[in-house]
C-alpha atoms as a PDB file:
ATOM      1  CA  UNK A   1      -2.550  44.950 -58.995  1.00  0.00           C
ATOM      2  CA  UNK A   2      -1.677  44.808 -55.568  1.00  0.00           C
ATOM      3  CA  UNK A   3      -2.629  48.341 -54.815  1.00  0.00           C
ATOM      4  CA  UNK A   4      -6.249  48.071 -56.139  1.00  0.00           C
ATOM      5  CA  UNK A   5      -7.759  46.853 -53.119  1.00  0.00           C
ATOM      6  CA  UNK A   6      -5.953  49.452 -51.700  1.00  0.00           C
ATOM      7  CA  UNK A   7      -7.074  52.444 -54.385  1.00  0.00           C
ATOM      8  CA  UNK A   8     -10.910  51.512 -53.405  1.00  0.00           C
ATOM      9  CA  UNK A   9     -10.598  52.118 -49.907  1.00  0.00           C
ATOM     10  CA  UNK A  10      -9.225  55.061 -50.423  1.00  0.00           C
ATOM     11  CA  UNK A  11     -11.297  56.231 -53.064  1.00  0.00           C
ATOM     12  CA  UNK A  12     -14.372  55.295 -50.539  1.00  0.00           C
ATOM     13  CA  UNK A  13     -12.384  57.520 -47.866  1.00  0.00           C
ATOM     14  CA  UNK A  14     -11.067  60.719 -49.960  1.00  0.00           C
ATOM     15  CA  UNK A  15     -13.794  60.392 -53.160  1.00  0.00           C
ATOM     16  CA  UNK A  16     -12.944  59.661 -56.683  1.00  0.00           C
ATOM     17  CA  UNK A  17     -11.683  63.472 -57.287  1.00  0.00           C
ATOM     18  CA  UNK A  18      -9.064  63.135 -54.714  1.00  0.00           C
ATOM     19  CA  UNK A  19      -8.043  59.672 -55.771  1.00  0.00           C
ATOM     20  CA  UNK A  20      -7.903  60.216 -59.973  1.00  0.00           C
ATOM     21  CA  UNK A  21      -3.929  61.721 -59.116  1.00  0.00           C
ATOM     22  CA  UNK A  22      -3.144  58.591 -57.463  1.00  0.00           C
ATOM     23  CA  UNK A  23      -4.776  56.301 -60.324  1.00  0.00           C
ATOM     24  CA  UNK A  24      -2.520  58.277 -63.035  1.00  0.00           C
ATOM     25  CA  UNK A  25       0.576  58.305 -61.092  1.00  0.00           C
ATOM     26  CA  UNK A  26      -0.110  54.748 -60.376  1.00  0.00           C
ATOM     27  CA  UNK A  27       0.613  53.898 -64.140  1.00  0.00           C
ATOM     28  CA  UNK A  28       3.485  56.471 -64.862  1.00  0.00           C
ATOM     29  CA  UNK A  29       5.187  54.681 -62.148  1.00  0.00           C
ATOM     30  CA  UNK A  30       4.693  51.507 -63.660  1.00  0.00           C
ATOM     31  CA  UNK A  31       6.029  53.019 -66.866  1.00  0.00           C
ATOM     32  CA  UNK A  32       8.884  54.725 -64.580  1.00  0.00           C
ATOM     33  CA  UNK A  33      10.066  51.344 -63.162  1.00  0.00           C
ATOM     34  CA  UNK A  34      10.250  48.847 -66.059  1.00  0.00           C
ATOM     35  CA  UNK A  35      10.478  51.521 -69.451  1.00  0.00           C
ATOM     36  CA  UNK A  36      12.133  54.800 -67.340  1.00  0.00           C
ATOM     37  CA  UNK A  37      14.019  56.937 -69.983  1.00  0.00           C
ATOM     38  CA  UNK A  38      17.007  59.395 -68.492  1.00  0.00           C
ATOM     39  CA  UNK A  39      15.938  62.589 -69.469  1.00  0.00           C
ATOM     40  CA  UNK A  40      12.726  62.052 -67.125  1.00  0.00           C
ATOM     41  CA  UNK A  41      13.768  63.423 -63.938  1.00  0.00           C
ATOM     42  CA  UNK A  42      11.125  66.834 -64.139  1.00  0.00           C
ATOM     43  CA  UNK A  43       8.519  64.938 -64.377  1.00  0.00           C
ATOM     44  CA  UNK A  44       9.535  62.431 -61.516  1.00  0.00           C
ATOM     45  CA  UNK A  45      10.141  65.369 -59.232  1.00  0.00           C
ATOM     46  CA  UNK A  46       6.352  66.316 -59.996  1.00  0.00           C
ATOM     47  CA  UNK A  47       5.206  63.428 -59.487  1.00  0.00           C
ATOM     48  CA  UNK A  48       7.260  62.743 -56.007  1.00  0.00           C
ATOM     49  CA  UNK A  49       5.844  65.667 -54.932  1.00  0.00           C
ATOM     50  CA  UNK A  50       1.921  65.264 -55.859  1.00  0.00           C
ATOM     51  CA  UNK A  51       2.900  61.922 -53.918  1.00  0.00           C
ATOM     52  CA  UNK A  52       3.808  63.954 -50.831  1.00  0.00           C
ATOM     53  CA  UNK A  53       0.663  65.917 -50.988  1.00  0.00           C
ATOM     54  CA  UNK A  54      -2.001  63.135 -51.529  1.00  0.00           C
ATOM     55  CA  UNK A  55      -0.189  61.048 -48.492  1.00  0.00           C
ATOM     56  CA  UNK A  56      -0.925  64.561 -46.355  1.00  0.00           C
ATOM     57  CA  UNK A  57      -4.060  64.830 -47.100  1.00  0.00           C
ATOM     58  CA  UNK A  58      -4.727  61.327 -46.776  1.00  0.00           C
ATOM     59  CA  UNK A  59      -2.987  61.100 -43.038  1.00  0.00           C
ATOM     60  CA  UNK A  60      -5.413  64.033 -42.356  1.00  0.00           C
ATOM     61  CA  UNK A  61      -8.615  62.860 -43.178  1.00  0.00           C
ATOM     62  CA  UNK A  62      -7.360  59.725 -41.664  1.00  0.00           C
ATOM     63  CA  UNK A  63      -6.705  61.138 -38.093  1.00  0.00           C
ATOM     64  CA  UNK A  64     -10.063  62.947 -37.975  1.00  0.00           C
ATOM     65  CA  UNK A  65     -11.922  59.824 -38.212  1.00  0.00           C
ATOM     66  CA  UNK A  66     -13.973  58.748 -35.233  1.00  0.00           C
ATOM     67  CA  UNK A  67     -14.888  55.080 -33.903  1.00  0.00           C
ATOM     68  CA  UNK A  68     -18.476  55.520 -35.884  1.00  0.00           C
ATOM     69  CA  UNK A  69     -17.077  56.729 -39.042  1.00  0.00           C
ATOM     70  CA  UNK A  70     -14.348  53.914 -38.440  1.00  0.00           C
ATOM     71  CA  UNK A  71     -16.764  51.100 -37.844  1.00  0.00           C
ATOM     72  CA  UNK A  72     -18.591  52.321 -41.024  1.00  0.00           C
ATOM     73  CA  UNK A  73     -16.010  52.312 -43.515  1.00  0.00           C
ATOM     74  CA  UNK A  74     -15.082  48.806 -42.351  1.00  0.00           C
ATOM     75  CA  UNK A  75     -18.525  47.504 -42.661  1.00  0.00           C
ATOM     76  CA  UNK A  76     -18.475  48.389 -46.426  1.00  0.00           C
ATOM     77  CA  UNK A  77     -15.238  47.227 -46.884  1.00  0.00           C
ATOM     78  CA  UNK A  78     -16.056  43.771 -45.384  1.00  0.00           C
ATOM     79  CA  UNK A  79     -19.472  43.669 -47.685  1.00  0.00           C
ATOM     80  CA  UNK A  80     -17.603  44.291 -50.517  1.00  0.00           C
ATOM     81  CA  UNK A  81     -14.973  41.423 -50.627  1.00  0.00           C
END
Protein backbone atom coordinates (compact mmCIF):
# COMPACT_ATOMS: atom_id res chain seq x y z
CA UNK A 1 0.00 0.00 0.00
CA UNK A 2 2.91 1.98 -0.39
CA UNK A 3 1.91 3.41 -3.70
CA UNK A 4 -1.50 4.79 -2.52
CA UNK A 5 -0.33 7.97 -1.32
CA UNK A 6 1.31 8.02 -4.37
CA UNK A 7 -1.94 6.95 -6.77
CA UNK A 8 -3.85 10.15 -5.13
CA UNK A 9 -1.47 12.61 -6.14
CA UNK A 10 -1.49 11.52 -9.24
CA UNK A 11 -4.98 10.99 -9.67
CA UNK A 12 -5.32 14.84 -8.35
CA UNK A 13 -2.64 15.69 -11.21
CA UNK A 14 -3.80 13.47 -14.39
CA UNK A 15 -7.78 12.85 -13.16
CA UNK A 16 -9.32 9.60 -12.28
CA UNK A 17 -9.67 8.58 -16.19
CA UNK A 18 -6.02 8.76 -16.69
CA UNK A 19 -5.19 7.05 -13.44
CA UNK A 20 -7.97 3.86 -13.57
CA UNK A 21 -4.89 1.98 -15.98
CA UNK A 22 -2.53 2.48 -13.27
CA UNK A 23 -5.06 1.26 -10.41
CA UNK A 24 -5.66 -2.12 -12.54
CA UNK A 25 -2.17 -2.71 -13.43
CA UNK A 26 -1.38 -1.97 -9.90
CA UNK A 27 -3.14 -5.32 -8.86
CA UNK A 28 -2.13 -7.58 -11.90
CA UNK A 29 1.29 -6.79 -10.80
CA UNK A 30 0.66 -7.82 -7.46
CA UNK A 31 -0.82 -10.99 -8.90
CA UNK A 32 2.34 -11.05 -11.40
CA UNK A 33 4.89 -11.00 -8.51
CA UNK A 34 3.69 -13.46 -5.84
CA UNK A 35 1.02 -15.97 -8.14
CA UNK A 36 2.85 -15.25 -11.89
CA UNK A 37 1.99 -18.33 -14.11
CA UNK A 38 4.56 -19.01 -17.29
CA UNK A 39 2.42 -18.82 -20.07
CA UNK A 40 1.77 -14.98 -19.09
CA UNK A 41 4.30 -13.19 -20.96
CA UNK A 42 1.49 -11.36 -23.69
CA UNK A 43 -0.11 -9.95 -21.26
CA UNK A 44 3.06 -8.65 -19.33
CA UNK A 45 4.33 -7.14 -22.55
CA UNK A 46 0.88 -5.15 -22.57
CA UNK A 47 1.05 -4.21 -19.57
CA UNK A 48 4.97 -3.01 -19.70
CA UNK A 49 3.99 -1.07 -22.34
CA UNK A 50 0.65 0.80 -21.01
CA UNK A 51 3.39 1.37 -18.17
CA UNK A 52 5.60 3.23 -20.65
CA UNK A 53 2.79 5.32 -21.86
CA UNK A 54 1.15 6.48 -18.53
CA UNK A 55 4.92 7.41 -17.20
CA UNK A 56 4.99 9.74 -20.67
CA UNK A 57 2.19 11.27 -20.18
CA UNK A 58 2.72 11.71 -16.67
CA UNK A 59 6.47 13.34 -17.20
CA UNK A 60 4.50 15.66 -19.59
CA UNK A 61 1.93 17.07 -17.68
CA UNK A 62 4.54 17.16 -15.06
CA UNK A 63 7.03 19.50 -16.93
CA UNK A 64 4.28 21.93 -17.97
CA UNK A 65 3.50 22.76 -14.51
CA UNK A 66 4.22 26.27 -13.33
CA UNK A 67 5.27 27.62 -9.70
CA UNK A 68 1.28 28.53 -9.15
CA UNK A 69 -0.06 25.33 -10.31
CA UNK A 70 2.95 23.78 -8.23
CA UNK A 71 2.24 25.63 -5.03
CA UNK A 72 -1.44 24.54 -5.51
CA UNK A 73 -1.21 20.97 -5.80
CA UNK A 74 1.02 20.99 -2.72
CA UNK A 75 -1.37 22.94 -0.68
CA UNK A 76 -4.00 20.15 -1.17
CA UNK A 77 -1.71 17.59 -0.69
CA UNK A 78 -0.53 19.02 2.69
CA UNK A 79 -4.47 19.54 3.76
CA UNK A 80 -5.13 16.23 3.03
CA UNK A 81 -2.65 14.22 5.26
Amino acid sequence: ENHACSILVITLLLGEDKTKTINQHKDKRIDAQYYMKVDQELKIRSMLQDAKIFVSNFDEVVSKLTENEIRYYREIVSKNR
